[in-house]
PDB file of N, CA and C in Angstrom:
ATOM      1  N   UNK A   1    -118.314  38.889  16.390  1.00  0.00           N
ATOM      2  CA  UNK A   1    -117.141  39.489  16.987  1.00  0.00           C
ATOM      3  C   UNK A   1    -116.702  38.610  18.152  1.00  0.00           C
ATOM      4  N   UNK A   2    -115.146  38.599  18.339  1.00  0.00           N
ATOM      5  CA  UNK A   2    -115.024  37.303  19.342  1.00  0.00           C
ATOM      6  C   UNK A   2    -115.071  38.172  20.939  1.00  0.00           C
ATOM      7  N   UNK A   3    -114.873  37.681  21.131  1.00  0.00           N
ATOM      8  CA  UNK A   3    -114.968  38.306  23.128  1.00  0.00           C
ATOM      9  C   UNK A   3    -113.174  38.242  23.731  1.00  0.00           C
ATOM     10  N   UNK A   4    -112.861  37.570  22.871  1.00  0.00           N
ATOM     11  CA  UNK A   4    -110.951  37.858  23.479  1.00  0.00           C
ATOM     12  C   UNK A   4    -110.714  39.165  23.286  1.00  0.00           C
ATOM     13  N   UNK A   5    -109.790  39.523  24.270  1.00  0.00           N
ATOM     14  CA  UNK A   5    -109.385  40.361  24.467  1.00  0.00           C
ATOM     15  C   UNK A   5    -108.009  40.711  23.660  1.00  0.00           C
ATOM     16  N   UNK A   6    -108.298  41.646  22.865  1.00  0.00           N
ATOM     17  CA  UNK A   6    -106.672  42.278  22.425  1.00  0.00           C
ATOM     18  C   UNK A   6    -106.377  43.377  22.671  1.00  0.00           C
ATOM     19  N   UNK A   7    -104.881  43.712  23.336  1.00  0.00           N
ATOM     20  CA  UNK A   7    -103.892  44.546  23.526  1.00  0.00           C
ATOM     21  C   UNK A   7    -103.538  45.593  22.099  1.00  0.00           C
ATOM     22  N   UNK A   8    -104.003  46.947  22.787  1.00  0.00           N
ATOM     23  CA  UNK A   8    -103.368  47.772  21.792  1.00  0.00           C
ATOM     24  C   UNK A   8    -102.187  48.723  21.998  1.00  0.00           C
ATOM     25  N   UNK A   9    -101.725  49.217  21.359  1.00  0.00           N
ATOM     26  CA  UNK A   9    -100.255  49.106  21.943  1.00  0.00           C
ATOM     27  C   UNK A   9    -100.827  51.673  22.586  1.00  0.00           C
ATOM     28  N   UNK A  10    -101.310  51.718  21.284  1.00  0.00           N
ATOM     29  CA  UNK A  10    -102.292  52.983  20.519  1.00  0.00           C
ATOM     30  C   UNK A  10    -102.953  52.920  21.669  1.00  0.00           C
ATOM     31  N   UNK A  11    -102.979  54.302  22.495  1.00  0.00           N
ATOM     32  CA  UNK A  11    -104.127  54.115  23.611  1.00  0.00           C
ATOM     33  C   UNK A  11    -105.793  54.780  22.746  1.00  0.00           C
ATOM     34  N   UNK A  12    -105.984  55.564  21.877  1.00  0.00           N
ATOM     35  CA  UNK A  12    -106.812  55.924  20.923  1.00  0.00           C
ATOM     36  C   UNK A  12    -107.661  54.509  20.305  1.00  0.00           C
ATOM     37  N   UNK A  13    -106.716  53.780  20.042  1.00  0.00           N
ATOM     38  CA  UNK A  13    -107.256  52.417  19.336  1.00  0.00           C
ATOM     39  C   UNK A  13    -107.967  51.693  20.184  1.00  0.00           C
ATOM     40  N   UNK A  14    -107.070  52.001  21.650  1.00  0.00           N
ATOM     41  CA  UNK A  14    -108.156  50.833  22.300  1.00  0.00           C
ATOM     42  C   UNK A  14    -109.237  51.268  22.786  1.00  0.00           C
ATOM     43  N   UNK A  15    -109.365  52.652  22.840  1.00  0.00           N
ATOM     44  CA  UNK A  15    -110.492  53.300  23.304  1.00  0.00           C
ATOM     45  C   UNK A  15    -111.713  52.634  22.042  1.00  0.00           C
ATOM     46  N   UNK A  16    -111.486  53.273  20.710  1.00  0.00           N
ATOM     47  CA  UNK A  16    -112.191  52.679  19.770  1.00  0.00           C
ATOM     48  C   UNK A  16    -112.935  50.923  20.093  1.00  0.00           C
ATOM     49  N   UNK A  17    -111.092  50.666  20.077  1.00  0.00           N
ATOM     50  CA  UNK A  17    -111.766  48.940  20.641  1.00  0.00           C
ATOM     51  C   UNK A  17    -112.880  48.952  21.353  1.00  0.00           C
ATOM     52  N   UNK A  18    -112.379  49.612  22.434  1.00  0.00           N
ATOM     53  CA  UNK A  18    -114.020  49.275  23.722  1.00  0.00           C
ATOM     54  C   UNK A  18    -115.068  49.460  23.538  1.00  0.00           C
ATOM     55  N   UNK A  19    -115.117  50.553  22.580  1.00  0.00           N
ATOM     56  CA  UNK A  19    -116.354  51.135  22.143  1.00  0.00           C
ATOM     57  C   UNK A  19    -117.135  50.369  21.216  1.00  0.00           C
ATOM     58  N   UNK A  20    -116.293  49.839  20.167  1.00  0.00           N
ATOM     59  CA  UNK A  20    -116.393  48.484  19.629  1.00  0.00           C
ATOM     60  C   UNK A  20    -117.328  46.820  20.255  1.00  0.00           C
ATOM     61  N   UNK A  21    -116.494  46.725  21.192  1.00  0.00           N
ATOM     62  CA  UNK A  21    -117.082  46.029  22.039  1.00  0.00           C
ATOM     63  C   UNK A  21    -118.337  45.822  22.842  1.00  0.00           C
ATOM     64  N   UNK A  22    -118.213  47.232  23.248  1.00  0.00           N
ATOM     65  CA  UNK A  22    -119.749  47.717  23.948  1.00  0.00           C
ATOM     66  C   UNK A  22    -120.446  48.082  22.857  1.00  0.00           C
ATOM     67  N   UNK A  23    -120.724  48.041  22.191  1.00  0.00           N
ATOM     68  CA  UNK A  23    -121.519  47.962  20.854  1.00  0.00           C
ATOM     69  C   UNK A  23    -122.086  49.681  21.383  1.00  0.00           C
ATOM     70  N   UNK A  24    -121.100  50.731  21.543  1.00  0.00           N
ATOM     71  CA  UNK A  24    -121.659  51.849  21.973  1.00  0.00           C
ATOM     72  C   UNK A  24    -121.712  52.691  20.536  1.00  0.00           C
ATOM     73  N   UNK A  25    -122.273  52.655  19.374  1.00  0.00           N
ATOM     74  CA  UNK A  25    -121.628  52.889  18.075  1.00  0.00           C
ATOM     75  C   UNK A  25    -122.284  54.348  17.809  1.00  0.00           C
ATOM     76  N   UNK A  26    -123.395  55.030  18.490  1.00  0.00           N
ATOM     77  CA  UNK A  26    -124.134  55.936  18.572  1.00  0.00           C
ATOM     78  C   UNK A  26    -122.704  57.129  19.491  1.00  0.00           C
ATOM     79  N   UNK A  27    -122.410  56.691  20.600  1.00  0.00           N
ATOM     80  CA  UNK A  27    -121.252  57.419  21.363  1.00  0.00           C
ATOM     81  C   UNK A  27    -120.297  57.662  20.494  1.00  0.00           C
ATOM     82  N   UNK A  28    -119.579  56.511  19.863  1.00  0.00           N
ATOM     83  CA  UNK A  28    -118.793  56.745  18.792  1.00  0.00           C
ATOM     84  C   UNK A  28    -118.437  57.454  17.869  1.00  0.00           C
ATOM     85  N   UNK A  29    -120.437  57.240  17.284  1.00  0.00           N
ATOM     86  CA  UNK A  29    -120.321  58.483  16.187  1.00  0.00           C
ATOM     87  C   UNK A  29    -119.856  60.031  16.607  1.00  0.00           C
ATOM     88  N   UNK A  30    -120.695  60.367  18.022  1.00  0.00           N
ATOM     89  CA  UNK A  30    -120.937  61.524  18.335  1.00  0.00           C
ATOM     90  C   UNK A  30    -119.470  61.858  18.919  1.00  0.00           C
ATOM     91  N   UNK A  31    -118.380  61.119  18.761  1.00  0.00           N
ATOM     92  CA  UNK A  31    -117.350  61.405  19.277  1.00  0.00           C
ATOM     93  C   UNK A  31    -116.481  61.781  18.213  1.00  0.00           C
ATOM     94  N   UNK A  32    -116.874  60.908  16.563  1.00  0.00           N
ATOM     95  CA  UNK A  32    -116.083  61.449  15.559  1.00  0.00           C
ATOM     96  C   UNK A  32    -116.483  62.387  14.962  1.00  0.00           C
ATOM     97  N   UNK A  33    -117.490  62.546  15.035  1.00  0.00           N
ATOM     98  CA  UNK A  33    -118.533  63.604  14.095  1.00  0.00           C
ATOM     99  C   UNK A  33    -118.041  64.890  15.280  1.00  0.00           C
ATOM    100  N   UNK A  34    -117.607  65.117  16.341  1.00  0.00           N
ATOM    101  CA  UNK A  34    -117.356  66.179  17.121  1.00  0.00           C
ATOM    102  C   UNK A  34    -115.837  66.687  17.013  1.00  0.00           C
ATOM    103  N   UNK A  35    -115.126  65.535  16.351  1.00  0.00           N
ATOM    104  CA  UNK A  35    -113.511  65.582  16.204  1.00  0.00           C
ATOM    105  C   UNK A  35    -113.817  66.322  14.654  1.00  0.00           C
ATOM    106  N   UNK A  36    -114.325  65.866  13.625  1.00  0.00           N
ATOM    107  CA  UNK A  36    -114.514  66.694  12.379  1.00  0.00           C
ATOM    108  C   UNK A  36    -115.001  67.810  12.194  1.00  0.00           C
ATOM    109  N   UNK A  37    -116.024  68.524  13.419  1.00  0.00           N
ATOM    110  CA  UNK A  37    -116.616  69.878  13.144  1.00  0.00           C
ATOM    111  C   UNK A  37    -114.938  70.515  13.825  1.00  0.00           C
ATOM    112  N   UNK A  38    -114.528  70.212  14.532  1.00  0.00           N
ATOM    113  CA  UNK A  38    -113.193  70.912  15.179  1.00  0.00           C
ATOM    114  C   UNK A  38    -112.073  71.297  14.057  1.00  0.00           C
ATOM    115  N   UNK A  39    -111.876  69.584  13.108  1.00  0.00           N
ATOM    116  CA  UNK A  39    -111.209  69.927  12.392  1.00  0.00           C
ATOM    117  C   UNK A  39    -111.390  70.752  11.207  1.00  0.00           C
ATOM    118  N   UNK A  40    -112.501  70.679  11.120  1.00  0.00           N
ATOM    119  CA  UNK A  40    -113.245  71.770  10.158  1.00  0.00           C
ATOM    120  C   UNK A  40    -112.910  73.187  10.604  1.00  0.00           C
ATOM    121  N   UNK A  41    -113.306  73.138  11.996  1.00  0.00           N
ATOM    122  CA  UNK A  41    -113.316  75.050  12.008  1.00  0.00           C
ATOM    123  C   UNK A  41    -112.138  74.870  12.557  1.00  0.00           C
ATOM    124  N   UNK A  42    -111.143  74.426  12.584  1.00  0.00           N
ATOM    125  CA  UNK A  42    -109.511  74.442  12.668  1.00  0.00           C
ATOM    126  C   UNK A  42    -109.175  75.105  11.248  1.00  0.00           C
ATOM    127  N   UNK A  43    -109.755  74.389  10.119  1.00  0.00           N
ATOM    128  CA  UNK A  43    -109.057  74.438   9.016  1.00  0.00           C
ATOM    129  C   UNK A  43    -109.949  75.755   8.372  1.00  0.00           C
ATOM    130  N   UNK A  44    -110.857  76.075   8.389  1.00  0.00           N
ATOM    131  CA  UNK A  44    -111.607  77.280   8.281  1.00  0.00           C
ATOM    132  C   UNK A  44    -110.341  78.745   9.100  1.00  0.00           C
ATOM    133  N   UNK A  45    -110.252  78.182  10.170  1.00  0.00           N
ATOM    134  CA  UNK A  45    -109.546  79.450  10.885  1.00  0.00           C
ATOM    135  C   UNK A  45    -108.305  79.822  10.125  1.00  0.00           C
ATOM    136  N   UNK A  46    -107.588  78.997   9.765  1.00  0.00           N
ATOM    137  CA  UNK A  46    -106.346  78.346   9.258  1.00  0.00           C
ATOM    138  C   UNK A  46    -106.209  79.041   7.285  1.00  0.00           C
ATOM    139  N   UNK A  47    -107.854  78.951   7.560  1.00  0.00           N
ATOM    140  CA  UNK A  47    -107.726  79.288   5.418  1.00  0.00           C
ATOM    141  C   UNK A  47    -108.048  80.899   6.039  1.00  0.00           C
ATOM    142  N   UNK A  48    -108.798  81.209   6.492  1.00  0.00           N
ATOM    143  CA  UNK A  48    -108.443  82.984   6.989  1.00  0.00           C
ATOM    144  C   UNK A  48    -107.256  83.257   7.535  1.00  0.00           C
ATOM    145  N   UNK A  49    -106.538  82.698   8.035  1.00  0.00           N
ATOM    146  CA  UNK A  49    -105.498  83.607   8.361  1.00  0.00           C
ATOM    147  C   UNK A  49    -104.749  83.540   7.253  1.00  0.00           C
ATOM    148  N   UNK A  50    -104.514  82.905   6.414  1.00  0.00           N
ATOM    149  CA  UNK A  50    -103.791  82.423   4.897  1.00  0.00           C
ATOM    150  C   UNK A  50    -104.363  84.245   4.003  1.00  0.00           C
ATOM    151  N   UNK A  51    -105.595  84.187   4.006  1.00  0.00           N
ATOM    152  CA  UNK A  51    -105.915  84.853   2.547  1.00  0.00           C
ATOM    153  C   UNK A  51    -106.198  86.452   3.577  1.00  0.00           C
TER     154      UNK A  51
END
């Protein structure tokens, strides 16, 4: 991975980037894997109020 620095325009992306960078990939996970249980029981809440 190179060490230059790139501009993201996406403030989300560059967060990723950094995280990227800092080889923090354990934080990462625990940051997407915490965005999917949400969207999960988003979409759980979402199919009960439906039926």
């Amino acid at each position: 991975m190179s060490n230059d620095v790139e501009h993201y325009s996406d403030p989300q992306e560059a967060m990723i980037a950094q995280f990227l960078m800092n080889s923090d990939g354990d934080e990462l996970t625990d940051i997407l894997v915490a965005a999917l249980e949400d969207a999960f029981r988003i979409l759980g809440e979402e199919f009960q109020t439906i039926h």
